[in-house]
Protein backbone atom coordinates (compact mmCIF):
# COMPACT_ATOMS: atom_id res chain seq x y z
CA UNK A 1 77.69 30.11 -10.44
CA UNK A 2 77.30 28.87 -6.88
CA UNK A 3 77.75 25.55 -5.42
CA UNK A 4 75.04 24.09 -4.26
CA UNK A 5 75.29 22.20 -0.90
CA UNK A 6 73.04 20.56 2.05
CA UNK A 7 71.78 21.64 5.03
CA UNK A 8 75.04 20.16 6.71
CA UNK A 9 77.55 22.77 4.48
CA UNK A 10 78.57 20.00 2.83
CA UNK A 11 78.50 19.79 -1.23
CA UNK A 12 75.65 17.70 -2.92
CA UNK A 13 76.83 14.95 -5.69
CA UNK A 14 76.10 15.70 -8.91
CA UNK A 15 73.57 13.76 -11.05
CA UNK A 16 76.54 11.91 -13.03
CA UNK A 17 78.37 11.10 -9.85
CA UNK A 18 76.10 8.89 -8.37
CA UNK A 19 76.54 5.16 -9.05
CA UNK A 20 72.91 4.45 -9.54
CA UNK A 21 72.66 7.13 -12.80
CA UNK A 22 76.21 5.97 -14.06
CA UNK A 23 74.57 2.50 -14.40
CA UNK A 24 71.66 3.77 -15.87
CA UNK A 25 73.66 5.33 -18.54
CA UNK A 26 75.54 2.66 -19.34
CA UNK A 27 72.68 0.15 -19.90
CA UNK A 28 70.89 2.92 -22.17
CA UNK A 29 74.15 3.03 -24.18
CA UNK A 30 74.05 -1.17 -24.47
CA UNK A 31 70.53 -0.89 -25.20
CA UNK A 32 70.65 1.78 -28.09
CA UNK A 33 74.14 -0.17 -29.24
CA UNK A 34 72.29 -3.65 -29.00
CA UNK A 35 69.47 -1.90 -31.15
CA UNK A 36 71.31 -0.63 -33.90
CA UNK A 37 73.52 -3.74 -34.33
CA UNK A 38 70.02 -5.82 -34.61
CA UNK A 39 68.68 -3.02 -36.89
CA UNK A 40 71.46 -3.67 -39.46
CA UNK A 41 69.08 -6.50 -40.74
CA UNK A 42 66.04 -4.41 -41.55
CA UNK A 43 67.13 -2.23 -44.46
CA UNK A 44 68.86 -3.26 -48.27
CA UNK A 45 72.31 -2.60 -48.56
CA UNK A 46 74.19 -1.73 -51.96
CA UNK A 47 77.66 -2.80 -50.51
CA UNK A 48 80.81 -2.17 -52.20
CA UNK A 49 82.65 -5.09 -50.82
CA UNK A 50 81.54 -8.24 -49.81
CA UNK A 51 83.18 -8.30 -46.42
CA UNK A 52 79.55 -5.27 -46.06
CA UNK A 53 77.03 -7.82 -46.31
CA UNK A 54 78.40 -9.46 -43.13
CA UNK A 55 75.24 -8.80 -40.62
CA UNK A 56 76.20 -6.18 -38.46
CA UNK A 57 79.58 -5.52 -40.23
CA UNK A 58 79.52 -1.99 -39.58
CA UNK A 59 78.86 -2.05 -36.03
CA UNK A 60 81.59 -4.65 -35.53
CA UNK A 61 84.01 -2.80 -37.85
CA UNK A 62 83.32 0.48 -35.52
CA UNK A 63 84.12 -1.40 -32.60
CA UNK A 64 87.51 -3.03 -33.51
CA UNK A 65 88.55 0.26 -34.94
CA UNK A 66 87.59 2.53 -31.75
CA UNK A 67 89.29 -0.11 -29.57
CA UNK A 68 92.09 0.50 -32.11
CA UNK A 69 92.31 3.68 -31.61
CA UNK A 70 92.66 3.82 -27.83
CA UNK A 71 95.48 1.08 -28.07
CA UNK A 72 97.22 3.12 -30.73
CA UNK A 73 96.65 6.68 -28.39
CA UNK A 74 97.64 4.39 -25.84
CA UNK A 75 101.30 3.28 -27.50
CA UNK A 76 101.34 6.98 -28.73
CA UNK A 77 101.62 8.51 -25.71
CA UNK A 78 104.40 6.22 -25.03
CA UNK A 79 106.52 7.65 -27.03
CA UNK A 80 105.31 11.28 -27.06
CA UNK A 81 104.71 12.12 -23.18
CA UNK A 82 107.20 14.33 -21.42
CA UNK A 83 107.91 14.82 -17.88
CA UNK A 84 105.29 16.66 -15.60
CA UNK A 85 107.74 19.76 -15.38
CA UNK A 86 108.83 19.74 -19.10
CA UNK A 87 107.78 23.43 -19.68
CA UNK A 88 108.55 24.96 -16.39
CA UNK A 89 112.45 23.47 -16.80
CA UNK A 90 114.87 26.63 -17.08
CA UNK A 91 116.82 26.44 -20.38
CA UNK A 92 120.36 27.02 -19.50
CA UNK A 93 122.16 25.80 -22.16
CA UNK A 94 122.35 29.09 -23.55
């Protein structure tokens, strides 16, 4: 694979490195998300708890939980990270 560069030598950006397509991105993800949250309304539901017929109650319940999750990897890693050199330490307590 070769890197592709300009006529200066110098390397182009990449298509997801450029400001303009990151926003792009990110208002198609709001708009799909937006979507689906509104589509909740337009088909029956046979929910098994009540809290389900909530409008939108899946899309809100995926949310909290995904935010849950990066708090909880977040207060993992807390406890589980080692030091930068942890492997490369010599084991001398032999």
């Amino acid at each position: 694979m070769s890197d592709h560069h300009d006529n200066n030598g110098q390397q182009e950006t990449g298509w997801f490195e450029k400001k303009r397509n990151v926003r792009k991105i990110i208002w198609a993800l709001v708009i799909i998300c937006v979507g689906l949250f509104f589509a909740d309304g337009l088909y029956h539901k046979h929910p098994y708890f009540a809290a389900e017929n909530i409008f939108g109650f899946y899309a809100i319940y995926g949310f909290v939980m995904c935010v849950g999750l990066v708090l909880g990897a977040k207060w993992m890693r807390t406890i589980l990270m080692r030091d930068e050199d942890y492997y490369d330490k010599d084991d001398n307590n032999d």
